[in-house]
N, C-alpha and C. Protein backbone atom coordinates (compact mmCIF):
# COMPACT_ATOMS: atom_id res chain seq x y z
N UNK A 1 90.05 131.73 104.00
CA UNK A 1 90.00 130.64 103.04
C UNK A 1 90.11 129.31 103.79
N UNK A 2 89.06 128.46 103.36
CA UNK A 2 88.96 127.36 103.72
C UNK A 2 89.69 126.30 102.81
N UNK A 3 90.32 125.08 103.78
CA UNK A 3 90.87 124.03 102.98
C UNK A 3 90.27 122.59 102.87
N UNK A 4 90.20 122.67 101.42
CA UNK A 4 89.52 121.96 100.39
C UNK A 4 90.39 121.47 99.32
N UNK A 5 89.76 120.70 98.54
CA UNK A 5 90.67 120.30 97.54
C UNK A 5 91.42 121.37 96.42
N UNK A 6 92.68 120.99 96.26
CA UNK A 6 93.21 121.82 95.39
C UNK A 6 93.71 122.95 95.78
N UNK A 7 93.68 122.95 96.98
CA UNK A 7 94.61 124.12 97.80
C UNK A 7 96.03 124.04 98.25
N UNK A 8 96.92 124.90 98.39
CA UNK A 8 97.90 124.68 99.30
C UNK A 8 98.04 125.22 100.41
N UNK A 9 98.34 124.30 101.17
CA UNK A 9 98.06 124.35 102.92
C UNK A 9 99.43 124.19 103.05
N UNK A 10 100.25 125.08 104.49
CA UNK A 10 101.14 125.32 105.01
C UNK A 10 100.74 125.08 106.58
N UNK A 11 101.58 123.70 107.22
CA UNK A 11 101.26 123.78 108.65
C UNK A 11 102.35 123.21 109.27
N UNK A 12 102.65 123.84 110.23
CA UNK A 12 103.35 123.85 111.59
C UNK A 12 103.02 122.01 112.08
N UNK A 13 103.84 120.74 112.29
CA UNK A 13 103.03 119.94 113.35
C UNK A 13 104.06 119.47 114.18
N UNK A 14 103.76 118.57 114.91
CA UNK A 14 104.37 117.67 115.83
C UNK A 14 104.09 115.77 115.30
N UNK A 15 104.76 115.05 115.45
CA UNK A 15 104.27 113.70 115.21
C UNK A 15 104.64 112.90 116.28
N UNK A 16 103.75 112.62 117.47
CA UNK A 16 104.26 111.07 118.21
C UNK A 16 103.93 110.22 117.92
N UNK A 17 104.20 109.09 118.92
CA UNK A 17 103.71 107.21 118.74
C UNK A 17 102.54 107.54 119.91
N UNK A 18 102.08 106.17 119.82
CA UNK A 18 101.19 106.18 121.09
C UNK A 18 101.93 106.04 122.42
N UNK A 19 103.59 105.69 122.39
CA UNK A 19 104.47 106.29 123.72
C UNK A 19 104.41 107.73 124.19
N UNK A 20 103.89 108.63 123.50
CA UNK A 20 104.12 109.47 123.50
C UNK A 20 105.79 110.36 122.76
N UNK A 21 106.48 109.65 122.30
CA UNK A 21 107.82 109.77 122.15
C UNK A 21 107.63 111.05 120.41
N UNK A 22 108.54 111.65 120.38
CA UNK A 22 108.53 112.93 119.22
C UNK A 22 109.19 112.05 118.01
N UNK A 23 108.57 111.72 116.98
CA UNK A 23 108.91 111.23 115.91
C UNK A 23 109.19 112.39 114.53
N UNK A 24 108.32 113.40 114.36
CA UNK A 24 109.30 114.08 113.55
C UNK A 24 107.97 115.87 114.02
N UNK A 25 109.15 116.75 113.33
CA UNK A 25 107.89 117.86 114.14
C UNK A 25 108.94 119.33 113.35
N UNK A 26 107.79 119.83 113.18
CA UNK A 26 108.40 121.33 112.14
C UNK A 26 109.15 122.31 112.73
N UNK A 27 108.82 122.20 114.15
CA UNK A 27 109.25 123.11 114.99
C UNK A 27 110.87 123.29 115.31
N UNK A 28 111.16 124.83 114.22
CA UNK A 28 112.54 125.17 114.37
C UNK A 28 113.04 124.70 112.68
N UNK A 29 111.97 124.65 112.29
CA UNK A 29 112.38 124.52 110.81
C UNK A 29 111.15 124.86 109.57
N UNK A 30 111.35 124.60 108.59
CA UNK A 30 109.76 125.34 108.17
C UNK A 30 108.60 124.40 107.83
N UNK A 31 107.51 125.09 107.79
CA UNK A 31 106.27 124.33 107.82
C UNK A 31 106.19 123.06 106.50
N UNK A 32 105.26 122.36 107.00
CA UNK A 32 104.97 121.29 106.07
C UNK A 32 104.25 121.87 105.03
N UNK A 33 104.57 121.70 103.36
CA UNK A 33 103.87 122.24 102.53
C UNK A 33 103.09 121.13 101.75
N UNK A 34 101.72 121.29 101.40
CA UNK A 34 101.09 119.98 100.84
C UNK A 34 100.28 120.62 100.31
N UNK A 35 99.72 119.70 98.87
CA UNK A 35 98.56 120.25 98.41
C UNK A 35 97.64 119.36 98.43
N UNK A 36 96.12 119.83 98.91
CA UNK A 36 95.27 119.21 99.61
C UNK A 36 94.87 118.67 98.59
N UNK A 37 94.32 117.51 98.86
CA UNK A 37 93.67 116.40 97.91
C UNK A 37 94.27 115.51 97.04
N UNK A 38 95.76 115.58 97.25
CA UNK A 38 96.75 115.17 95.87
C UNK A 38 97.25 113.89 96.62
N UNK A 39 97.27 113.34 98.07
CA UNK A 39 97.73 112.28 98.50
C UNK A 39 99.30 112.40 98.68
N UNK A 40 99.52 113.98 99.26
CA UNK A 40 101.03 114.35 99.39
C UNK A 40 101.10 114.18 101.10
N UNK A 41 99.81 113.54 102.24
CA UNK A 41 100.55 113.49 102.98
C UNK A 41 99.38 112.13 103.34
N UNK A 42 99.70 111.65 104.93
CA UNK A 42 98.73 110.66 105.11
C UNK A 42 97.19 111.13 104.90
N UNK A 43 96.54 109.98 104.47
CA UNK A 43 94.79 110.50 104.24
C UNK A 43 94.32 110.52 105.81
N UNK A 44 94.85 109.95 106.38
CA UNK A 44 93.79 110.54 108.34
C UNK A 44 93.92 111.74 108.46
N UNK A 45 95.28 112.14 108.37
CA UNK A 45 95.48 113.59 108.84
C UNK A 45 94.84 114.42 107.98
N UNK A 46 94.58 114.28 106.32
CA UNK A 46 94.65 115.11 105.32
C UNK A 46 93.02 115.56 105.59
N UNK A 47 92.12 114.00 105.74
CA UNK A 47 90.64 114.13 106.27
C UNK A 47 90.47 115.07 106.82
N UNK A 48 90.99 115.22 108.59
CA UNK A 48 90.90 115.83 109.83
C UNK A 48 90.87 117.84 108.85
N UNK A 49 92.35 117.78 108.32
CA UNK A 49 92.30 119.12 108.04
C UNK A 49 91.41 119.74 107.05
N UNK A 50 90.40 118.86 106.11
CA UNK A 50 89.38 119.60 105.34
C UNK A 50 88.84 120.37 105.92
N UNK A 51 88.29 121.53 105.06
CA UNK A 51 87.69 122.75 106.03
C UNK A 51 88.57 123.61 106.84
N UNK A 52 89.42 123.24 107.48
CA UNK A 52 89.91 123.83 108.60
C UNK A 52 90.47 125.24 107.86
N UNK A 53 90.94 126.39 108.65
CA UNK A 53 91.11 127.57 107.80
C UNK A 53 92.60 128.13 108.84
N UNK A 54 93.41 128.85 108.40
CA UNK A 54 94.79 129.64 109.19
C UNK A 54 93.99 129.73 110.21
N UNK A 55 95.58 129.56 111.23
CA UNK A 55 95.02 129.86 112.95
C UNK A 55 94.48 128.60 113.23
N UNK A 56 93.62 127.93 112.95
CA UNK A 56 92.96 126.35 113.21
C UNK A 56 94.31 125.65 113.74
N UNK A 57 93.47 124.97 115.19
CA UNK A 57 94.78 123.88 115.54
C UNK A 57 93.88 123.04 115.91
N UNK A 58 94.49 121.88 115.60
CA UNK A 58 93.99 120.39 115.88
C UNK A 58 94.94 119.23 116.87
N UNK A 59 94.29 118.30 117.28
CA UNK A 59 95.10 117.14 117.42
C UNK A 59 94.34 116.07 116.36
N UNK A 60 95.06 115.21 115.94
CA UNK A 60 94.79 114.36 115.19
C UNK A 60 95.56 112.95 115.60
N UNK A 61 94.26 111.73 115.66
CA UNK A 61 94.95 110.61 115.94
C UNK A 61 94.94 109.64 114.57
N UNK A 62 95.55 109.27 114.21
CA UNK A 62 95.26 108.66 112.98
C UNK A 62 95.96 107.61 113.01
N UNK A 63 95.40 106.15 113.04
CA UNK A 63 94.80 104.83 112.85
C UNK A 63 96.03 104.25 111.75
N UNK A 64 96.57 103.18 112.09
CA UNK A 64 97.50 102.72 110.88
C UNK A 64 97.35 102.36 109.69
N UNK A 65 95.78 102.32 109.56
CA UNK A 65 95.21 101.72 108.34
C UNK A 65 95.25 103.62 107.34
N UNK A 66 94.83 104.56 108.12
CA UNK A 66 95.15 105.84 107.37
C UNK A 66 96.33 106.61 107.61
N UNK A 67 97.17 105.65 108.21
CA UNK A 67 98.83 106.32 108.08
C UNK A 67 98.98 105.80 106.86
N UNK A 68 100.65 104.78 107.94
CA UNK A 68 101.21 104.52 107.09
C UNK A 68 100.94 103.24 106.85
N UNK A 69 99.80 102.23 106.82
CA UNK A 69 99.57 100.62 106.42
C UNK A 69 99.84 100.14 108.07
N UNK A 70 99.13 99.10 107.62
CA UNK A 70 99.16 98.06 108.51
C UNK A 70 100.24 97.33 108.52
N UNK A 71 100.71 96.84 109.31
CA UNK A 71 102.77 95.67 109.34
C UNK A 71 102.37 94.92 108.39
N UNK A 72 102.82 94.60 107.44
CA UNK A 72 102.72 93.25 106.46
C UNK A 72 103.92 92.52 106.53
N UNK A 73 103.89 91.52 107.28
CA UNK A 73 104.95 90.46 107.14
C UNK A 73 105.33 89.99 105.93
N UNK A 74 104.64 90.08 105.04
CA UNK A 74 104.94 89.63 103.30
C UNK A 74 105.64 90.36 103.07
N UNK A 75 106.23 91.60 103.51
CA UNK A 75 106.60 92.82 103.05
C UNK A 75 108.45 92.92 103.38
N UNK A 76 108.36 91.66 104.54
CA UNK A 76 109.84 90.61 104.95
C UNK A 76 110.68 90.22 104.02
N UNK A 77 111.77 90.06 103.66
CA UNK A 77 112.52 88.79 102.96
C UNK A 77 113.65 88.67 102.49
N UNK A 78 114.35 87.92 102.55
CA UNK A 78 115.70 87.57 102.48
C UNK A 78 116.03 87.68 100.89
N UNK A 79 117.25 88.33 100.55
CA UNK A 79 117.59 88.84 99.28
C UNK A 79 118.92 88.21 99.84
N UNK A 80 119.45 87.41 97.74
CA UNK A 80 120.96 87.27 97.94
C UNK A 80 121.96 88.34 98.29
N UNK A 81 123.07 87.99 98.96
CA UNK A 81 124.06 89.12 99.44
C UNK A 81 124.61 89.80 98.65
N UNK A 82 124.61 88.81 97.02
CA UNK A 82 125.23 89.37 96.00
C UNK A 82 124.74 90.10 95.20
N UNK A 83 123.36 90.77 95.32
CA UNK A 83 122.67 91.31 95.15
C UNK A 83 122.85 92.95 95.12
N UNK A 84 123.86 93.24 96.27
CA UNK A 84 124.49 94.25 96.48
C UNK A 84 125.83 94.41 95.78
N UNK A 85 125.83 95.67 96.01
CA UNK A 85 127.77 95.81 94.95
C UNK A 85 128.45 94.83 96.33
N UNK A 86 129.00 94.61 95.71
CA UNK A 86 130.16 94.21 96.57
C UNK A 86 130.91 94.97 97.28
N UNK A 87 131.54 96.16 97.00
CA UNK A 87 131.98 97.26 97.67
C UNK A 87 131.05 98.25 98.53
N UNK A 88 129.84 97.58 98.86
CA UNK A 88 128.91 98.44 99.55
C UNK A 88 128.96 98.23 100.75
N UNK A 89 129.22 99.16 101.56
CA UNK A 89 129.24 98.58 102.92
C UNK A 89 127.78 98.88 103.33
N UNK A 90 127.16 97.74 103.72
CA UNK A 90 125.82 97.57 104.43
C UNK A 90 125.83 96.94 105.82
N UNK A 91 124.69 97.65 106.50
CA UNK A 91 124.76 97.32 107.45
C UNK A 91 122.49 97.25 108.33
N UNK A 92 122.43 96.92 109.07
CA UNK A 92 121.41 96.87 109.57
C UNK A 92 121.17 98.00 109.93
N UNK A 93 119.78 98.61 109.62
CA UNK A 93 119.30 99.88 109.68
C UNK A 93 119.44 101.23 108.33
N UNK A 94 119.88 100.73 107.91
CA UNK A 94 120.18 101.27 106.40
C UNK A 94 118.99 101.16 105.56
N UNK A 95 118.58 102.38 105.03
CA UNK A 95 117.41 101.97 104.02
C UNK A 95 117.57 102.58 102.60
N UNK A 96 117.15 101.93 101.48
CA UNK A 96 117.61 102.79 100.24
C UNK A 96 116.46 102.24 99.35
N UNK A 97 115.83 102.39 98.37
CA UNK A 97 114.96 102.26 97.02
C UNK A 97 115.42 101.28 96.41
N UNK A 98 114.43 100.27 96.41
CA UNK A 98 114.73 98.83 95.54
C UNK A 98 113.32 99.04 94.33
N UNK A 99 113.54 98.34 93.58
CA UNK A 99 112.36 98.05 92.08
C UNK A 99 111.97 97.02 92.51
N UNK A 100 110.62 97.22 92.73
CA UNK A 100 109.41 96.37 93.19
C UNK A 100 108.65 95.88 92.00
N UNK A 101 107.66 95.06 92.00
CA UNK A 101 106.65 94.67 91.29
C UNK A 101 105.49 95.61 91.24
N UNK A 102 105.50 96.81 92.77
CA UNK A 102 104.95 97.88 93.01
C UNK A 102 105.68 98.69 92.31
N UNK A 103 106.49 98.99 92.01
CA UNK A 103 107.25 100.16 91.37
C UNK A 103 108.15 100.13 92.44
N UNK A 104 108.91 101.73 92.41
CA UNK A 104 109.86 101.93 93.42
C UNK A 104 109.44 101.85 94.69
N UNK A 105 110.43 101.14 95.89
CA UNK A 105 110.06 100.92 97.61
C UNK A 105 110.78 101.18 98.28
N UNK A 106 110.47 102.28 99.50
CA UNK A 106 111.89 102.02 99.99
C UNK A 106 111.99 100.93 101.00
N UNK A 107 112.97 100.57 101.44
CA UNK A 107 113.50 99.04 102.27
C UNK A 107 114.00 99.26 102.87
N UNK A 108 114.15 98.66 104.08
CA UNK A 108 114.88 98.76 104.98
C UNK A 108 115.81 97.26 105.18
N UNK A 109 116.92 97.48 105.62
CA UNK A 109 117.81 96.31 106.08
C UNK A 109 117.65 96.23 107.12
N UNK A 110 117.02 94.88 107.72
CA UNK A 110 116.61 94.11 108.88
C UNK A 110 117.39 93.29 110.04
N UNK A 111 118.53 92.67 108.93
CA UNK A 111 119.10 91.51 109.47
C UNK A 111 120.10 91.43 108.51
N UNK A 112 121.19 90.67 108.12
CA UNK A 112 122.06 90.00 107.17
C UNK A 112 122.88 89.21 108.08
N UNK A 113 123.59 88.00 106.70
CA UNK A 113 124.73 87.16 107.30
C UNK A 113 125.11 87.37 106.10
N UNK A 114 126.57 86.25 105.38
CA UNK A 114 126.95 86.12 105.06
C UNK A 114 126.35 85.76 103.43
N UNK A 115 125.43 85.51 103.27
CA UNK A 115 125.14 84.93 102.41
C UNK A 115 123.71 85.69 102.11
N UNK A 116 122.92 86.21 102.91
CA UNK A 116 121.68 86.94 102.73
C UNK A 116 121.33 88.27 103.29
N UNK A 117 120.38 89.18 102.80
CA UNK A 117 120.28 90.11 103.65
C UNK A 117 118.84 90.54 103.42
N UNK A 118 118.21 90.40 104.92
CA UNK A 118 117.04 90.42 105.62
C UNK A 118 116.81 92.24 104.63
N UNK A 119 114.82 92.60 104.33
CA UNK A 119 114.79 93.31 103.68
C UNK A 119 113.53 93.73 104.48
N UNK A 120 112.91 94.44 104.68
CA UNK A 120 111.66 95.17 105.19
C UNK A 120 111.42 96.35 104.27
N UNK A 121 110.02 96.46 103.36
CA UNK A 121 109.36 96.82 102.83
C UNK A 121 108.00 97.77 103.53
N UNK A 122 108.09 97.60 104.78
CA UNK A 122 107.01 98.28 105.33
C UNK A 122 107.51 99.78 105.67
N UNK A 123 106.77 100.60 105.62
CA UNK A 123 107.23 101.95 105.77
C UNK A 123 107.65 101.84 107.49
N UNK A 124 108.55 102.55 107.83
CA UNK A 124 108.82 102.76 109.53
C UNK A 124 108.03 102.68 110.21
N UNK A 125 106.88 103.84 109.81
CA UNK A 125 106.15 104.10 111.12
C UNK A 125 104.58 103.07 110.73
N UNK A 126 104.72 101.86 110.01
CA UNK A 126 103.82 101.51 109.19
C UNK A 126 103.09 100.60 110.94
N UNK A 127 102.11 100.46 111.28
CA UNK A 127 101.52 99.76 111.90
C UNK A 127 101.22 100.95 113.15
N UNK A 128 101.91 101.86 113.21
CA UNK A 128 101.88 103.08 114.11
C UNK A 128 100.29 103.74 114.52
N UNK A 129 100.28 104.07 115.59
CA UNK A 129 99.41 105.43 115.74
C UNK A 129 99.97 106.52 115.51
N UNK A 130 99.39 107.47 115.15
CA UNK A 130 99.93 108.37 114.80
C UNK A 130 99.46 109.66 115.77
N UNK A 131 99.99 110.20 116.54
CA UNK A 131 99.34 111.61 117.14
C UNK A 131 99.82 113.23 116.69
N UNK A 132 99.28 113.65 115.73
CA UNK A 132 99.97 114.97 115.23
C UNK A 132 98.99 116.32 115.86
N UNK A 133 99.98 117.14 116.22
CA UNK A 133 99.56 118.21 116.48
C UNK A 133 99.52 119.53 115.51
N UNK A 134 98.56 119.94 115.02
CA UNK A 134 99.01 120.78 114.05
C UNK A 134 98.05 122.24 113.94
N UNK A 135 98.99 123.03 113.10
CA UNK A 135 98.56 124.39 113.11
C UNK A 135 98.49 124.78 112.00
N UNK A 136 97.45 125.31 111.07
CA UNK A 136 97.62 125.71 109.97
C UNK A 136 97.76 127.58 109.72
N UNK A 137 99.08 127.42 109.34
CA UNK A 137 99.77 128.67 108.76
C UNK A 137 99.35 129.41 107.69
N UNK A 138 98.72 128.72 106.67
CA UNK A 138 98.55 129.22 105.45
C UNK A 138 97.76 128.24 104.99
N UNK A 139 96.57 128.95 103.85
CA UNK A 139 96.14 128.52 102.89
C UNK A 139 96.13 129.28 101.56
N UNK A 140 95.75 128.95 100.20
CA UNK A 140 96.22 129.34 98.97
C UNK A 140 95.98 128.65 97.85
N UNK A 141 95.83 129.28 97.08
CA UNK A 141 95.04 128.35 95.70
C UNK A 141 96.29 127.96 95.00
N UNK A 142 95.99 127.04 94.74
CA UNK A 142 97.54 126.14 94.12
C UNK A 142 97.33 126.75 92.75
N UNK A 143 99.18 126.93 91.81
CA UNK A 143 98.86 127.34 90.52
C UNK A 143 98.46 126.10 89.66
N UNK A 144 98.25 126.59 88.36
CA UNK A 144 98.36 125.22 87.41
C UNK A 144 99.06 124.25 87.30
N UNK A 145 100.34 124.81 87.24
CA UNK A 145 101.36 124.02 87.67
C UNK A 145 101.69 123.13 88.80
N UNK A 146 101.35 123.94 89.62
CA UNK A 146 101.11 122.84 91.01
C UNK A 146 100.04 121.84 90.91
N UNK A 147 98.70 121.97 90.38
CA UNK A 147 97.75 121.34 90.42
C UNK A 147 97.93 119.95 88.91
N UNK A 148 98.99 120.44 87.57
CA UNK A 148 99.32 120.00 87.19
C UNK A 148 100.44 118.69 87.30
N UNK A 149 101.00 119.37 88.00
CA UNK A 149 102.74 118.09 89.34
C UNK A 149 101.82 117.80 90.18
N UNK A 150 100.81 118.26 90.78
CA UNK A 150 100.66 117.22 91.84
C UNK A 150 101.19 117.17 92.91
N UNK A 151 101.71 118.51 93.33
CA UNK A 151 102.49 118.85 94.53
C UNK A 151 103.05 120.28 94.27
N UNK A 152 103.12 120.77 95.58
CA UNK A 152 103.71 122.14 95.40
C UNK A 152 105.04 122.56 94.88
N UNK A 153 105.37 123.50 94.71
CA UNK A 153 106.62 124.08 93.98
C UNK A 153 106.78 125.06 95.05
N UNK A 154 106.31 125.80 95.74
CA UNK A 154 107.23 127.21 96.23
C UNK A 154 106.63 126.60 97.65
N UNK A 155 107.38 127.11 98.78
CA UNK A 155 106.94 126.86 100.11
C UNK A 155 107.51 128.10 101.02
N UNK A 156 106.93 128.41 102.12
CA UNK A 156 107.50 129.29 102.93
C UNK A 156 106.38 129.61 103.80
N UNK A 157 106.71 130.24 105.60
CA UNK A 157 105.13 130.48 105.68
C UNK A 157 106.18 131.97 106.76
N UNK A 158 105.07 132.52 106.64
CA UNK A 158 105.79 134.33 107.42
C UNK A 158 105.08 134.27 108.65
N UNK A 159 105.91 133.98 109.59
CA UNK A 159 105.39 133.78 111.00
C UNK A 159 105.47 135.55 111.48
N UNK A 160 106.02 136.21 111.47
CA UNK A 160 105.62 137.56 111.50
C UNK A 160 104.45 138.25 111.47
């Protein structure tokens, strides 16, 4: 079985930067579960794996514009301090879900003083190359339900 839209695909990957450095990777834990065509993972990588069938391994480089976005500096900005509970201890590097004009985002804390606190809206790896190595474990016709949510429900892949 080939993967195409509306399938669920199970794969093994690796993710670096263009340092080469390991940013996140399945290995020693279980496979990535996605259902193809639903926009459950980046569209470069999701492209690369159309067609591809179990056993298929790839490298994939994928471009920041089909990761995760390009850096948007608009995406910057200073929020009042009071904005936060007061009893919150915050600190730089902390990220949590703010209500956007986009809907929900997650943010990152950049910077703060006393009076403001610096906010980043761009995803982490947003301006990134992306280099994934990947193996596909499984393919499978998604149920209704899955194809209904828009993402999978059961995951597992039997390396055996």
């Amino acid at each position: 079985m080939t993967i195409t839209q509306d399938k669920v695909v199970l794969i093994d990957y690796t993710l670096k930067n263009s340092q080469g450095e390991m940013i996140d990777s399945s290995e020693g834990a279980e496979p990535l579960v996605y259902l193809h065509g639903a926009e459950n993972i980046v569209s470069g990588l999701e492209r690369e794996l159309e067609g591809k069938k179990v056993g298929d391994s790839l490298n994939v480089v994928v471009k920041p514009e089909d990761g995760y976005g390009i850096h948007n500096e608009a995406l910057i900005g200073a929020v009042p301090r009071e904005m936060f509970e007061s009893d919150m201890d915050i600190e730089v590097g902390m990220s949590f879900q703010a209500e956007t004009d986009q809907g929900v985002q997650m943010v990152s804390i950049v910077g703060l003083n006393d009076e403001e606190v610096t906010v980043d809206g761009n995803h982490p790896l947003a301006g990134e190359t992306l280099h994934f190595d990947v193996t596909v474990c499984e393919v499978r016709d998604a149920t209704e339900e899955e194809l209904e949510h828009g993402h999978v429900h059961s995951e597992g892949c039997d390396h055996h």
